[in-house]
PDB file of N, CA and C in Angstrom:
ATOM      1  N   UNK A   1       0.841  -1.169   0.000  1.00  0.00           N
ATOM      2  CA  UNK A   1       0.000   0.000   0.000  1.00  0.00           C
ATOM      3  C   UNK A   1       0.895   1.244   0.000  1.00  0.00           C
ATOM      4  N   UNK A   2       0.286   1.935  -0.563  1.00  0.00           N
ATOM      5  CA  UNK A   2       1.089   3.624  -0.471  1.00  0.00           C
ATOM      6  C   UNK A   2       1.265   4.148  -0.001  1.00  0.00           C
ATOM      7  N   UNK A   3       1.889   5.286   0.329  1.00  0.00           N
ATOM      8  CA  UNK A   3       2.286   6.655   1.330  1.00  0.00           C
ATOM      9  C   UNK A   3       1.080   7.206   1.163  1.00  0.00           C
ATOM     10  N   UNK A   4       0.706   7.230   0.564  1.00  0.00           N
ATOM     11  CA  UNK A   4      -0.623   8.483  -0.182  1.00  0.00           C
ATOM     12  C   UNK A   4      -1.632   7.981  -0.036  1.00  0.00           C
ATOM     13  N   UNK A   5      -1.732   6.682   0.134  1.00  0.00           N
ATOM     14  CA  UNK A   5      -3.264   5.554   0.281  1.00  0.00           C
ATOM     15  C   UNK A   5      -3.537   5.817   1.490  1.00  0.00           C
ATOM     16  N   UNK A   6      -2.168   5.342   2.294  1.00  0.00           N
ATOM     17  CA  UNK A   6      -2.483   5.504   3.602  1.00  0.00           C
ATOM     18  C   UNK A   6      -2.717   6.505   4.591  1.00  0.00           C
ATOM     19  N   UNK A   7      -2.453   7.763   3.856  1.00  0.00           N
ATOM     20  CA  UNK A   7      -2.353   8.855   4.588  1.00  0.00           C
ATOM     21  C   UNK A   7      -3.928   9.573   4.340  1.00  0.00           C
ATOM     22  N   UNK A   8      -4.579   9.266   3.223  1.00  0.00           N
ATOM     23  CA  UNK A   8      -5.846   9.336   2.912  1.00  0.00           C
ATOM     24  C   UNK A   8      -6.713   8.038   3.697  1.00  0.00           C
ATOM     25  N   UNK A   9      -6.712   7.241   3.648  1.00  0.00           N
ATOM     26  CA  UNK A   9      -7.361   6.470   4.832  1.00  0.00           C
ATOM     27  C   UNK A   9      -7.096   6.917   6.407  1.00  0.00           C
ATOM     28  N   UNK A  10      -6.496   7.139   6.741  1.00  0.00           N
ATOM     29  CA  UNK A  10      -5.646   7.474   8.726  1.00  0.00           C
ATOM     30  C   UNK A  10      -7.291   8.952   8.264  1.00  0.00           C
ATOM     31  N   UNK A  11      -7.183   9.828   7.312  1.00  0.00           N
ATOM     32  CA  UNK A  11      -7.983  11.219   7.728  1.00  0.00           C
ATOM     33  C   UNK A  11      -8.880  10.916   7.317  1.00  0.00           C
ATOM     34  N   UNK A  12      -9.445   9.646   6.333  1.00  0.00           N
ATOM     35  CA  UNK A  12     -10.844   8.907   6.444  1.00  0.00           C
ATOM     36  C   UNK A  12     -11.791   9.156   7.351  1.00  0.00           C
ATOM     37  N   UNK A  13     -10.513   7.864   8.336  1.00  0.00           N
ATOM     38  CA  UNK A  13     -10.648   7.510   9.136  1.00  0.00           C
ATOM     39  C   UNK A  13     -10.852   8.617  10.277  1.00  0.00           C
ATOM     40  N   UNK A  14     -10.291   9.536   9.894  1.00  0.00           N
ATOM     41  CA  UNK A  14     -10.679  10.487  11.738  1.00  0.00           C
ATOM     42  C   UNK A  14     -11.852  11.183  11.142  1.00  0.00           C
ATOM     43  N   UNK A  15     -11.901  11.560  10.125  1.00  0.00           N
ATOM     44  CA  UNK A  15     -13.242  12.286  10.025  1.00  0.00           C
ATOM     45  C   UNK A  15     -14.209  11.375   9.760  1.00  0.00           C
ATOM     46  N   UNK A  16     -14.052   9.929  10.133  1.00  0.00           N
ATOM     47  CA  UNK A  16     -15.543   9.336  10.061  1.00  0.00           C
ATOM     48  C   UNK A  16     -15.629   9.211  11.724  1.00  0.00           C
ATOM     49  N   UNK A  17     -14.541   9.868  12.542  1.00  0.00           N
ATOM     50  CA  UNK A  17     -14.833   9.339  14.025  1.00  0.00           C
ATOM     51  C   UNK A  17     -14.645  10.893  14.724  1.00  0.00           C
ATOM     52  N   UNK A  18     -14.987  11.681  13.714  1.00  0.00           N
ATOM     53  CA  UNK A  18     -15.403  12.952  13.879  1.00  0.00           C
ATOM     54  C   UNK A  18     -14.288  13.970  14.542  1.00  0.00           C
ATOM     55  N   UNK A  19     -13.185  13.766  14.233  1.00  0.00           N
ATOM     56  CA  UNK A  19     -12.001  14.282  14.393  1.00  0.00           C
ATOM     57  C   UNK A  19     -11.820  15.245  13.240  1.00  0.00           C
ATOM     58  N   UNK A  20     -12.577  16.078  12.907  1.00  0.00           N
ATOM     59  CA  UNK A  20     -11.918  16.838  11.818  1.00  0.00           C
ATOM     60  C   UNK A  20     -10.679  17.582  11.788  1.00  0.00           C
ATOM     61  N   UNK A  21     -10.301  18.219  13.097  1.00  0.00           N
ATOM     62  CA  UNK A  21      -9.239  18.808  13.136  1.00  0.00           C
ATOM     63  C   UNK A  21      -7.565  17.595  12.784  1.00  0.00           C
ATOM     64  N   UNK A  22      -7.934  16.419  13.668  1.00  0.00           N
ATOM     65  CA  UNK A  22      -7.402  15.854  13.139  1.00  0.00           C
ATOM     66  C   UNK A  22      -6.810  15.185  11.847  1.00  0.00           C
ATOM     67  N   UNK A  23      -7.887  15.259  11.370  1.00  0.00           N
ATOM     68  CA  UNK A  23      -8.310  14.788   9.903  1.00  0.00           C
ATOM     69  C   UNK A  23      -7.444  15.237   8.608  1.00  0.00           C
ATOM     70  N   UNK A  24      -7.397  16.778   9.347  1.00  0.00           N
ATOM     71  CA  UNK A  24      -6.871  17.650   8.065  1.00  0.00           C
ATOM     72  C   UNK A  24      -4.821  17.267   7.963  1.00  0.00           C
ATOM     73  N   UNK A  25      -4.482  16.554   9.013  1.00  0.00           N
ATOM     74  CA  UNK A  25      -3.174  16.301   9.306  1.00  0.00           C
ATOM     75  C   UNK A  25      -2.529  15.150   8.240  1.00  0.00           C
ATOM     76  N   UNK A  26      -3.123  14.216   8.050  1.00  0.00           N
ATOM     77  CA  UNK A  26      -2.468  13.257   7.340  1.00  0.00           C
ATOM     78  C   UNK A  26      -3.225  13.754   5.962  1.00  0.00           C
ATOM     79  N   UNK A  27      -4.161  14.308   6.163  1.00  0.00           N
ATOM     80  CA  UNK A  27      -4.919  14.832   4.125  1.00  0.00           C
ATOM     81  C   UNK A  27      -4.427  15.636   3.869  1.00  0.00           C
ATOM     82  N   UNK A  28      -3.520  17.125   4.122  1.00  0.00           N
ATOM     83  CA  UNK A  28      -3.105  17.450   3.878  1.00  0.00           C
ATOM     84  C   UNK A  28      -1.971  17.239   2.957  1.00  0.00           C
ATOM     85  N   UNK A  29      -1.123  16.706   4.275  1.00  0.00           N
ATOM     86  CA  UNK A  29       0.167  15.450   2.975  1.00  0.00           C
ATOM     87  C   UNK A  29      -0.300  15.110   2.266  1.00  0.00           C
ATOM     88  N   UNK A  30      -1.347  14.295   2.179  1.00  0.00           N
ATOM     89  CA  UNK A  30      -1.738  13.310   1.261  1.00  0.00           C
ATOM     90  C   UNK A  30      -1.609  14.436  -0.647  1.00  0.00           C
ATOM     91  N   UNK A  31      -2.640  15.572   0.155  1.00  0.00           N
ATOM     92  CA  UNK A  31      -2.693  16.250  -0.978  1.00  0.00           C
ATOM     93  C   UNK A  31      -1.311  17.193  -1.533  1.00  0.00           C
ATOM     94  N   UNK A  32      -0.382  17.205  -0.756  1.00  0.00           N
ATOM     95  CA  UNK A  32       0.666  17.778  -0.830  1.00  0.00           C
ATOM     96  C   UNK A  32       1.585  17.131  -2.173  1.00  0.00           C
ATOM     97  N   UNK A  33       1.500  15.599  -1.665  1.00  0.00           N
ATOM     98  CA  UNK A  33       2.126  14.514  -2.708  1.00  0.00           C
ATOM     99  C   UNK A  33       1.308  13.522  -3.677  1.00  0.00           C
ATOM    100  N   UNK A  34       0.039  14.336  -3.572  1.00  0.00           N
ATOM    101  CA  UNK A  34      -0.822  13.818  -5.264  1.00  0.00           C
ATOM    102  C   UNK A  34      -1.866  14.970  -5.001  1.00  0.00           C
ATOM    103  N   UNK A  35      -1.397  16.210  -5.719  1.00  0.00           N
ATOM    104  CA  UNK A  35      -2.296  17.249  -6.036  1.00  0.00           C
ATOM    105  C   UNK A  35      -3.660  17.074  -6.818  1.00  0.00           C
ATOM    106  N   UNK A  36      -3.342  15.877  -7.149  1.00  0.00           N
ATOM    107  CA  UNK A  36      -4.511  15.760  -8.365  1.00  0.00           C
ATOM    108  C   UNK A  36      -5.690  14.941  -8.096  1.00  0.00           C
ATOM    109  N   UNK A  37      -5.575  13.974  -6.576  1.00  0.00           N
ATOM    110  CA  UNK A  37      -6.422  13.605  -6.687  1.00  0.00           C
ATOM    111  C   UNK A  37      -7.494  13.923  -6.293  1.00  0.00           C
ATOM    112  N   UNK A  38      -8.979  13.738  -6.867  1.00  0.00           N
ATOM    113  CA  UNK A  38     -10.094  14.401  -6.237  1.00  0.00           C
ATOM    114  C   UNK A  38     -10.419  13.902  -5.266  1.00  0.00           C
ATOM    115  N   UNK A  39     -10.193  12.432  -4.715  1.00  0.00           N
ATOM    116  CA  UNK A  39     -10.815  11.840  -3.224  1.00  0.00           C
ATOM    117  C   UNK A  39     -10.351  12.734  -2.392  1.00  0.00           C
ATOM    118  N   UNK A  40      -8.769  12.289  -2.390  1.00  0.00           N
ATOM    119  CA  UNK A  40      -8.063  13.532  -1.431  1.00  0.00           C
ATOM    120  C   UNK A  40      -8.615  14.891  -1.082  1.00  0.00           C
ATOM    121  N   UNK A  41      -9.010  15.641  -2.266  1.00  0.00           N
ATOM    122  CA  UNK A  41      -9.137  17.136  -2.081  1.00  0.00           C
ATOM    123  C   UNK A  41     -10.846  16.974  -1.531  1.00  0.00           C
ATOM    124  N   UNK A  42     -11.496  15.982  -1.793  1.00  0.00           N
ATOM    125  CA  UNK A  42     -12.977  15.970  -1.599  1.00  0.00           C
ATOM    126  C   UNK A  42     -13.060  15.779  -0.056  1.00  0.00           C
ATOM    127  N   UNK A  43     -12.331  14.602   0.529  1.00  0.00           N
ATOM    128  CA  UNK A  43     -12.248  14.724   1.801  1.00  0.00           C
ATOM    129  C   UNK A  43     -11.047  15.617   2.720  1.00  0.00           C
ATOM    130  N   UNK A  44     -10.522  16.509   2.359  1.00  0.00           N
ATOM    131  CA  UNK A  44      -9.962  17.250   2.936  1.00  0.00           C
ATOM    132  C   UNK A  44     -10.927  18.794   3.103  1.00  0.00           C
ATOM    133  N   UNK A  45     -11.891  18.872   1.985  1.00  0.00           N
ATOM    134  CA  UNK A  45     -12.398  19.700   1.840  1.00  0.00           C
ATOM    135  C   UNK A  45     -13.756  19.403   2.774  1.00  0.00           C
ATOM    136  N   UNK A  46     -14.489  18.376   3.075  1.00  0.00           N
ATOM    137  CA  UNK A  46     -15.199  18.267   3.567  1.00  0.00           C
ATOM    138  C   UNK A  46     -14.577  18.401   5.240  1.00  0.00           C
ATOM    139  N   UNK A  47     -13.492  18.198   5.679  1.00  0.00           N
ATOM    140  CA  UNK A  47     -12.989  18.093   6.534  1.00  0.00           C
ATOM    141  C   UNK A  47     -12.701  19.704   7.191  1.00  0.00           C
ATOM    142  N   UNK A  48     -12.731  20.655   6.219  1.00  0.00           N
ATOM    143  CA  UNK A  48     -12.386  22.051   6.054  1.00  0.00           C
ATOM    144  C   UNK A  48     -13.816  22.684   6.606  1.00  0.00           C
ATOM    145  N   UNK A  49     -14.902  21.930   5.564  1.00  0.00           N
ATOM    146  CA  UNK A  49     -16.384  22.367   5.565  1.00  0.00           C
ATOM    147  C   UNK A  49     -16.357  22.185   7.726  1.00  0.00           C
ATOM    148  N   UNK A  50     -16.197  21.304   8.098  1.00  0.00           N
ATOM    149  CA  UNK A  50     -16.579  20.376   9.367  1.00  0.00           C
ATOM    150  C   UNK A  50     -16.234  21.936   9.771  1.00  0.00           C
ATOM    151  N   UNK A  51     -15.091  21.949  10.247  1.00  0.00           N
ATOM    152  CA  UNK A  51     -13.835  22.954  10.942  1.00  0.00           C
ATOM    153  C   UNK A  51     -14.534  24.563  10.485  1.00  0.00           C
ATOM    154  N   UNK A  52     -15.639  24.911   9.904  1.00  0.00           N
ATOM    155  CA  UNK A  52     -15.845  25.876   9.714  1.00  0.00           C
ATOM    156  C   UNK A  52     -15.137  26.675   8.759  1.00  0.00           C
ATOM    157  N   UNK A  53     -13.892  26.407   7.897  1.00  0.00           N
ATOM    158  CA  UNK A  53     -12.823  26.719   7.494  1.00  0.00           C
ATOM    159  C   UNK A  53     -13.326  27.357   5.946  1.00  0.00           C
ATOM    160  N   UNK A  54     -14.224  27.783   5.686  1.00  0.00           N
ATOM    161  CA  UNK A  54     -14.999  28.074   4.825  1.00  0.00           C
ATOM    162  C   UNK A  54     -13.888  28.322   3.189  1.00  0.00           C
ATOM    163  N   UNK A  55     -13.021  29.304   3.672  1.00  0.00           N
ATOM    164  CA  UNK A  55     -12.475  29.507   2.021  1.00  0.00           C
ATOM    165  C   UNK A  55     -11.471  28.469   1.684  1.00  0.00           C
ATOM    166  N   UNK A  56     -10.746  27.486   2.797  1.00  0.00           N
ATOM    167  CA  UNK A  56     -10.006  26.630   2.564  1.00  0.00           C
ATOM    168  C   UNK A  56     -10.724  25.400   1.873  1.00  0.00           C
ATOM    169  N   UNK A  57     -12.409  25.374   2.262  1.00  0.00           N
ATOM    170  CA  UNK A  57     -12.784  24.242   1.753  1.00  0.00           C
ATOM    171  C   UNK A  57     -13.332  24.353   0.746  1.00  0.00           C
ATOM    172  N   UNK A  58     -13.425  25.841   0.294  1.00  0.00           N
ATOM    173  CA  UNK A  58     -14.316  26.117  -1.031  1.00  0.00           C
ATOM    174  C   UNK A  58     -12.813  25.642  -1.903  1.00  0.00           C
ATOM    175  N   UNK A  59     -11.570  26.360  -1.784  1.00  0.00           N
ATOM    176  CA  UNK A  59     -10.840  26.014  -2.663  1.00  0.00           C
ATOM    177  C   UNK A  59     -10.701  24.503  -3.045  1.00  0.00           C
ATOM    178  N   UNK A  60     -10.429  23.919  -1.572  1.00  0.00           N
ATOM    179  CA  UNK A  60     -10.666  22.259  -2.223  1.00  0.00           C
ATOM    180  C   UNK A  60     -12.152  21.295  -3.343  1.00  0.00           C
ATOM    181  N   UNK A  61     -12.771  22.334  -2.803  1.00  0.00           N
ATOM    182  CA  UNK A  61     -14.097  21.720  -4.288  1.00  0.00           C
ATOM    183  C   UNK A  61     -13.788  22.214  -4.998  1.00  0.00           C
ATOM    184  N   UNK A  62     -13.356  23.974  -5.608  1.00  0.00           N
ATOM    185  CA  UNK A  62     -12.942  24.474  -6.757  1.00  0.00           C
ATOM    186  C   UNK A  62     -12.362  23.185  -7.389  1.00  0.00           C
ATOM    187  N   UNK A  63     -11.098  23.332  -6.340  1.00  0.00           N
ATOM    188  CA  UNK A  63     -10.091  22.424  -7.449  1.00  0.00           C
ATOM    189  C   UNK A  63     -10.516  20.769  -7.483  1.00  0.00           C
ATOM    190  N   UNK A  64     -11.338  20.266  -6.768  1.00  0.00           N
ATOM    191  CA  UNK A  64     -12.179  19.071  -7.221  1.00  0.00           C
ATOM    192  C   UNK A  64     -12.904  18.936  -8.264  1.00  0.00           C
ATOM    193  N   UNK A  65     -13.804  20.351  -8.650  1.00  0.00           N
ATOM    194  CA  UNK A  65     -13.926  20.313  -9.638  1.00  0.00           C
ATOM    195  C   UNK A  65     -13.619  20.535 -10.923  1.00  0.00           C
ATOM    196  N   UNK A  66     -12.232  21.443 -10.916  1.00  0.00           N
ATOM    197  CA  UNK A  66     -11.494  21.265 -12.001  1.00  0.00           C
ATOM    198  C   UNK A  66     -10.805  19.637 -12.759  1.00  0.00           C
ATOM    199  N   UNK A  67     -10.611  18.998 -11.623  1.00  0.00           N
ATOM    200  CA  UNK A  67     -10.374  17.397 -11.640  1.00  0.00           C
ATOM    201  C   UNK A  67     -11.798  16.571 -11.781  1.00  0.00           C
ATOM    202  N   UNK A  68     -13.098  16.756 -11.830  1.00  0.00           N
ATOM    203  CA  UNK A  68     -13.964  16.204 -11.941  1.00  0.00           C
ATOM    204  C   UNK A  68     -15.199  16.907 -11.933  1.00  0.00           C
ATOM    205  N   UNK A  69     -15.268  17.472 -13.450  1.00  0.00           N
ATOM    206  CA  UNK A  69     -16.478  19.080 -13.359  1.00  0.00           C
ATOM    207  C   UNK A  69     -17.957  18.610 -13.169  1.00  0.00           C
ATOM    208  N   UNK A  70     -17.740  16.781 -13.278  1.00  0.00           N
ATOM    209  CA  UNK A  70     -19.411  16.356 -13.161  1.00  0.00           C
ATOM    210  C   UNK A  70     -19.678  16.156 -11.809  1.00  0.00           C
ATOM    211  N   UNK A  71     -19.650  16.229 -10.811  1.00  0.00           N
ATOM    212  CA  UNK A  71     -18.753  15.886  -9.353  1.00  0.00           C
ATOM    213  C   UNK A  71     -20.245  16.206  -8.874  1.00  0.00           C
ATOM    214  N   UNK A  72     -21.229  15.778  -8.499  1.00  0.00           N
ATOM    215  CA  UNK A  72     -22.550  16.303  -7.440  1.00  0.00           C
ATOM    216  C   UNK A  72     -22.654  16.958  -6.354  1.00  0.00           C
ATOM    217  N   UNK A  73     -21.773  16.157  -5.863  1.00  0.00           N
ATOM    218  CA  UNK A  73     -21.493  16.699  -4.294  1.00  0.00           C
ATOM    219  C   UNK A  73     -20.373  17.621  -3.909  1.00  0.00           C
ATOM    220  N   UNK A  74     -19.521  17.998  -5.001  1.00  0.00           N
ATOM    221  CA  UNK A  74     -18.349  18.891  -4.873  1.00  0.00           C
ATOM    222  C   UNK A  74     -19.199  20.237  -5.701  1.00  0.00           C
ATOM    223  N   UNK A  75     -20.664  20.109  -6.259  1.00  0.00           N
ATOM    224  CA  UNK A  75     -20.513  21.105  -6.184  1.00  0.00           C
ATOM    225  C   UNK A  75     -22.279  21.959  -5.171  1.00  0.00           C
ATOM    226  N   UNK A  76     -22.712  20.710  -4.440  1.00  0.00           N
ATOM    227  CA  UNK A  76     -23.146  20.907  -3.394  1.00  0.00           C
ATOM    228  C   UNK A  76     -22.443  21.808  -2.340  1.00  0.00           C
ATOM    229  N   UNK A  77     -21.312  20.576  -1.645  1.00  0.00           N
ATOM    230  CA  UNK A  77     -20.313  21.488  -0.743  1.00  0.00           C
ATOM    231  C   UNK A  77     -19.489  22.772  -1.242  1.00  0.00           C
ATOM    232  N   UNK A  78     -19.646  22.851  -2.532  1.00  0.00           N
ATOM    233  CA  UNK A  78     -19.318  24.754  -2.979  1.00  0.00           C
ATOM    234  C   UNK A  78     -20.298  25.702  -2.140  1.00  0.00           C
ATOM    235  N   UNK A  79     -21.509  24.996  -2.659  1.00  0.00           N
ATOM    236  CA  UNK A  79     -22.749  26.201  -2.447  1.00  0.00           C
ATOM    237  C   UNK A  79     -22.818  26.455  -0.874  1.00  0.00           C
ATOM    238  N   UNK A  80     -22.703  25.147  -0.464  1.00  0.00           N
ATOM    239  CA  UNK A  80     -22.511  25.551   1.283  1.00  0.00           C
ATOM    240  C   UNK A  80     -21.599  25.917   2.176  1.00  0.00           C
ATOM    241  N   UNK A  81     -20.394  26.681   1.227  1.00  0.00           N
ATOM    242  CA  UNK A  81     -19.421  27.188   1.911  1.00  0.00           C
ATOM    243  C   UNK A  81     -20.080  28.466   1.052  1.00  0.00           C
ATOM    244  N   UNK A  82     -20.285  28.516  -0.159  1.00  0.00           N
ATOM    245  CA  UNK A  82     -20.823  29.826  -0.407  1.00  0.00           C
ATOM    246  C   UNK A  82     -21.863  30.686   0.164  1.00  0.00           C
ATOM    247  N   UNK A  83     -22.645  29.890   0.663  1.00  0.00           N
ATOM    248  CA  UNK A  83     -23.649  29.983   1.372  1.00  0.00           C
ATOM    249  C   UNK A  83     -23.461  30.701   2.439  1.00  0.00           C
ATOM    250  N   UNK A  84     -22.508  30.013   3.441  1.00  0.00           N
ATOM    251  CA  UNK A  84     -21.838  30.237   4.948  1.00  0.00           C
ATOM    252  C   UNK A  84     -21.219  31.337   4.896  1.00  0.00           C
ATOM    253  N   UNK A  85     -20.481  31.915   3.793  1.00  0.00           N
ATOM    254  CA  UNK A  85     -19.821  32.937   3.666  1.00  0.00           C
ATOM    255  C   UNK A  85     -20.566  34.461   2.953  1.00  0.00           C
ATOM    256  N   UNK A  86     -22.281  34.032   3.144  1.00  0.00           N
ATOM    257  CA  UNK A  86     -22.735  35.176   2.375  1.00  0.00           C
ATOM    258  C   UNK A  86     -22.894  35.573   1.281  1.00  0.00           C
ATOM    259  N   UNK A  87     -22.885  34.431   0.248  1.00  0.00           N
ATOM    260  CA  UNK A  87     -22.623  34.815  -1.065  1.00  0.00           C
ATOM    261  C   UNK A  87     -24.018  33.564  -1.440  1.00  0.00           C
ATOM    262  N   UNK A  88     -25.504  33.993  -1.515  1.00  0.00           N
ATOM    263  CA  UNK A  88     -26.557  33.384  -1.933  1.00  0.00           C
ATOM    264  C   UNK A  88     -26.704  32.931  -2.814  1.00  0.00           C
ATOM    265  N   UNK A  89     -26.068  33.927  -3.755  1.00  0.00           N
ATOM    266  CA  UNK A  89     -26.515  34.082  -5.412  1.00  0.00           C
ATOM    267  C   UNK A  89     -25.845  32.866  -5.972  1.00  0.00           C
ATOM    268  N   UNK A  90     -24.347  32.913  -5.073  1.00  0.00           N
ATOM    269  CA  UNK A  90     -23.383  31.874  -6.188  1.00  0.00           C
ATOM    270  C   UNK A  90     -23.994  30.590  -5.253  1.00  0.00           C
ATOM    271  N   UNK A  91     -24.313  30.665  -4.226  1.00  0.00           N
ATOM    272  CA  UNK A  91     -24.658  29.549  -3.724  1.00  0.00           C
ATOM    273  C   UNK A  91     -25.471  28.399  -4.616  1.00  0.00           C
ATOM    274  N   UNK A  92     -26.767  29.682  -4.766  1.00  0.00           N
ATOM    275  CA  UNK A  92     -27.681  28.987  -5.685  1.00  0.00           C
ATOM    276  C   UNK A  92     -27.345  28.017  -6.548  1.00  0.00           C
ATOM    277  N   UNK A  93     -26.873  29.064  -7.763  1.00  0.00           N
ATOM    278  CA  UNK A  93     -25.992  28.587  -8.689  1.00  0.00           C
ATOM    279  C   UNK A  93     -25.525  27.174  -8.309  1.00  0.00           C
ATOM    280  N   UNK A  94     -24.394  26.952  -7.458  1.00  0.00           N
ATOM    281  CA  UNK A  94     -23.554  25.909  -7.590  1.00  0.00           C
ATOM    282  C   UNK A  94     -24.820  24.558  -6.931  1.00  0.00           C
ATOM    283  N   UNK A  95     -25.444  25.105  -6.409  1.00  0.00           N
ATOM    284  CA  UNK A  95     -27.115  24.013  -6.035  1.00  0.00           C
ATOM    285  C   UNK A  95     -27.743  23.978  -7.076  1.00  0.00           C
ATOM    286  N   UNK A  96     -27.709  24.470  -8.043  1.00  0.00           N
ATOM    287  CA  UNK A  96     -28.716  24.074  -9.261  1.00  0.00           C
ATOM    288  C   UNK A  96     -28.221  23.326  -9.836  1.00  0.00           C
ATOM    289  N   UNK A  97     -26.651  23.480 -10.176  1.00  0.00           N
ATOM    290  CA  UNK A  97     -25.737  22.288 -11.132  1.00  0.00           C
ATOM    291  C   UNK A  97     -25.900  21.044  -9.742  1.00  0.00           C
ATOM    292  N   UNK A  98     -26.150  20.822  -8.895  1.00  0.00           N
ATOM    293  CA  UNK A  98     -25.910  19.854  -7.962  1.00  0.00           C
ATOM    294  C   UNK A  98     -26.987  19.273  -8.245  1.00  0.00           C
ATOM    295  N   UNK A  99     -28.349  20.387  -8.040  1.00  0.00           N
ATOM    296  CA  UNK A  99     -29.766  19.248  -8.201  1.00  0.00           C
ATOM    297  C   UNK A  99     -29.767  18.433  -9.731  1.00  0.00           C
ATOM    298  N   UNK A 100     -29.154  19.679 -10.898  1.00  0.00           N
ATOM    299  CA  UNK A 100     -29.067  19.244 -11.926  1.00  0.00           C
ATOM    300  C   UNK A 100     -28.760  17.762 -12.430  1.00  0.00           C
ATOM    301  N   UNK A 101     -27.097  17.819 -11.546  1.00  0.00           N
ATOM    302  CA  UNK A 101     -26.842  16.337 -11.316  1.00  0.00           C
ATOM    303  C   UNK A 101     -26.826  15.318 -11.381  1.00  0.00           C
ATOM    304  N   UNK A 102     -27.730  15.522  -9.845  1.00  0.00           N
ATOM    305  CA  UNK A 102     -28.451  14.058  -9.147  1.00  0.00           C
ATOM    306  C   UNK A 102     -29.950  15.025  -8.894  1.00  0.00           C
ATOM    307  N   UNK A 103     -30.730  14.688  -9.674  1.00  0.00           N
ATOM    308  CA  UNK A 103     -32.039  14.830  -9.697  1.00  0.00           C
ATOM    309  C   UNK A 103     -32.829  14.362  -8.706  1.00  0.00           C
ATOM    310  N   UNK A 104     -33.659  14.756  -8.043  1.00  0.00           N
ATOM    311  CA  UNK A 104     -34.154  13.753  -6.406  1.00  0.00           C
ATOM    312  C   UNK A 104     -33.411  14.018  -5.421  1.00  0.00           C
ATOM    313  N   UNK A 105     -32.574  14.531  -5.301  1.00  0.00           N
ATOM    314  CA  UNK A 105     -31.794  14.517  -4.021  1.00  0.00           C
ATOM    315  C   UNK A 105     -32.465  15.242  -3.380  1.00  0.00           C
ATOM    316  N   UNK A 106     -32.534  15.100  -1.980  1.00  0.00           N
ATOM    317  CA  UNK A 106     -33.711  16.008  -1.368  1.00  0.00           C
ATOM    318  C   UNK A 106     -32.804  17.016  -0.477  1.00  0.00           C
ATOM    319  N   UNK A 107     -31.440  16.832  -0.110  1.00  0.00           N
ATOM    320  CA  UNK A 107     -30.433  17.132   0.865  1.00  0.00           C
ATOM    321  C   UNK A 107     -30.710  18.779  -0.305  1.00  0.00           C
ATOM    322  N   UNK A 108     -29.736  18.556  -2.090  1.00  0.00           N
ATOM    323  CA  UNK A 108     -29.598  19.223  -2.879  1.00  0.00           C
ATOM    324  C   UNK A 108     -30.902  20.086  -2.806  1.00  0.00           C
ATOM    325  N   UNK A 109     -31.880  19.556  -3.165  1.00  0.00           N
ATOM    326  CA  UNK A 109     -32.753  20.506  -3.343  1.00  0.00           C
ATOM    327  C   UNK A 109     -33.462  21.519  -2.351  1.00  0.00           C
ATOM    328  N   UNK A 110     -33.447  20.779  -0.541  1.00  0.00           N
ATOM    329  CA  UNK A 110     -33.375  21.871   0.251  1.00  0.00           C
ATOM    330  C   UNK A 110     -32.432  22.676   0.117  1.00  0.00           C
ATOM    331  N   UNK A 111     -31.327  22.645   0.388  1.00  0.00           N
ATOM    332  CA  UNK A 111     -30.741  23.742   0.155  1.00  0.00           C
ATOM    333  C   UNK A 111     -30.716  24.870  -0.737  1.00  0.00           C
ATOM    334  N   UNK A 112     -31.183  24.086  -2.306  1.00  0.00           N
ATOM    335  CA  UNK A 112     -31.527  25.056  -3.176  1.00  0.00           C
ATOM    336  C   UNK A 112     -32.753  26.186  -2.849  1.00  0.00           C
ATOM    337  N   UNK A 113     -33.801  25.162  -2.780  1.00  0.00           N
ATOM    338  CA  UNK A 113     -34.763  26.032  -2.222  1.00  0.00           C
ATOM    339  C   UNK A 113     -34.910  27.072  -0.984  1.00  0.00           C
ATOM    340  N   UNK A 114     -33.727  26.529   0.111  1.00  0.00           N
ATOM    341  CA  UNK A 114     -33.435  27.739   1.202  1.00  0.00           C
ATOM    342  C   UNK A 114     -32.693  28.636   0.590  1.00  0.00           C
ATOM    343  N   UNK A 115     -31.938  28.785  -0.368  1.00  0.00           N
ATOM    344  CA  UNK A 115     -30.988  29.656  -0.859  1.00  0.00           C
ATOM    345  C   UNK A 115     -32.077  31.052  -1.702  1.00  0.00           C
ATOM    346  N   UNK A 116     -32.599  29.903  -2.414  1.00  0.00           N
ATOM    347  CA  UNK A 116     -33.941  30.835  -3.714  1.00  0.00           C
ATOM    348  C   UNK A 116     -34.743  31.840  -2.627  1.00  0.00           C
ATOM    349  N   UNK A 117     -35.204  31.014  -1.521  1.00  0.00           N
ATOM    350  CA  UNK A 117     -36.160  31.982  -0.645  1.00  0.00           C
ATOM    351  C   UNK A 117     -35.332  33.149  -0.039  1.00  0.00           C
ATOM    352  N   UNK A 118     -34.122  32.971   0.186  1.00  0.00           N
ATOM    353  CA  UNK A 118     -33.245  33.560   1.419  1.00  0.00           C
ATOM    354  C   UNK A 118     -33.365  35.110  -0.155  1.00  0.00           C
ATOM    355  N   UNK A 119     -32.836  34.544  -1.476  1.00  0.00           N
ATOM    356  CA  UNK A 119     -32.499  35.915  -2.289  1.00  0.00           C
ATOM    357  C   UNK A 119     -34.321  36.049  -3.262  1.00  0.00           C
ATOM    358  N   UNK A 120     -35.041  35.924  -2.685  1.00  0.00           N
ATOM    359  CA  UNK A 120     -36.139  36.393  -3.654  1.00  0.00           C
ATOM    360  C   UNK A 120     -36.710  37.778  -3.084  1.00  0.00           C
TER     361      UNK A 120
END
């Protein structure tokens, strides 16, 4: 197994046992020494989202989705750092390509719809 496998499993692993701060320690590296991959940046970024860390985790979906522009949920967790940070409009936006997506999602589409009401 890899340096990079494993260092992405260990911050899996803490952010499934709700260690986010922890979390961001071995994903970091991870992403340090494979920039490219989207698991990495998806769970480091969600790990960012946890921590409140709002523009650190928007950048990690940015660049998730430059590595994977069909991505559902990378561009869910955009809208809800966009969201968090006051910015409705783009929120929306990045919730419409999400419901767009995955059609049915009900997580996606509340949010869309809290976003639409919050700017109408």
């Amino acid at each position: 197994m890899s340096e990079v496998y494993e260092l992405y499993q260990e911050g899996l692993a803490r952010l499934r046992a709700g260690h986010a701060a922890q979390a961001t320690v071995p994903l970091e590296r991870a992403r340090r020494a494979e920039p490219d991959k989207a698991s990495i940046r998806e769970a480091l970024g969600r790990a960012y989202l946890t921590l409140r860390r709002y523009a650190e985790a928007e950048a990690e979906f940015t660049a998730m989705l430059e590595l994977a522009p069909n991505d559902h949920y990378a561009y869910y967790c955009l809208g809800r750092c966009q969201e968090r940070t006051g910015r409705a409009q783009l929120a929306q936006g990045s919730y419409k390509l999400a419901v767009w997506l995955l059609p049915g999602n009900d997580d996606y589409q509340r949010a869309l719809d809290r976003v639409v009401r919050r700017t109408a």
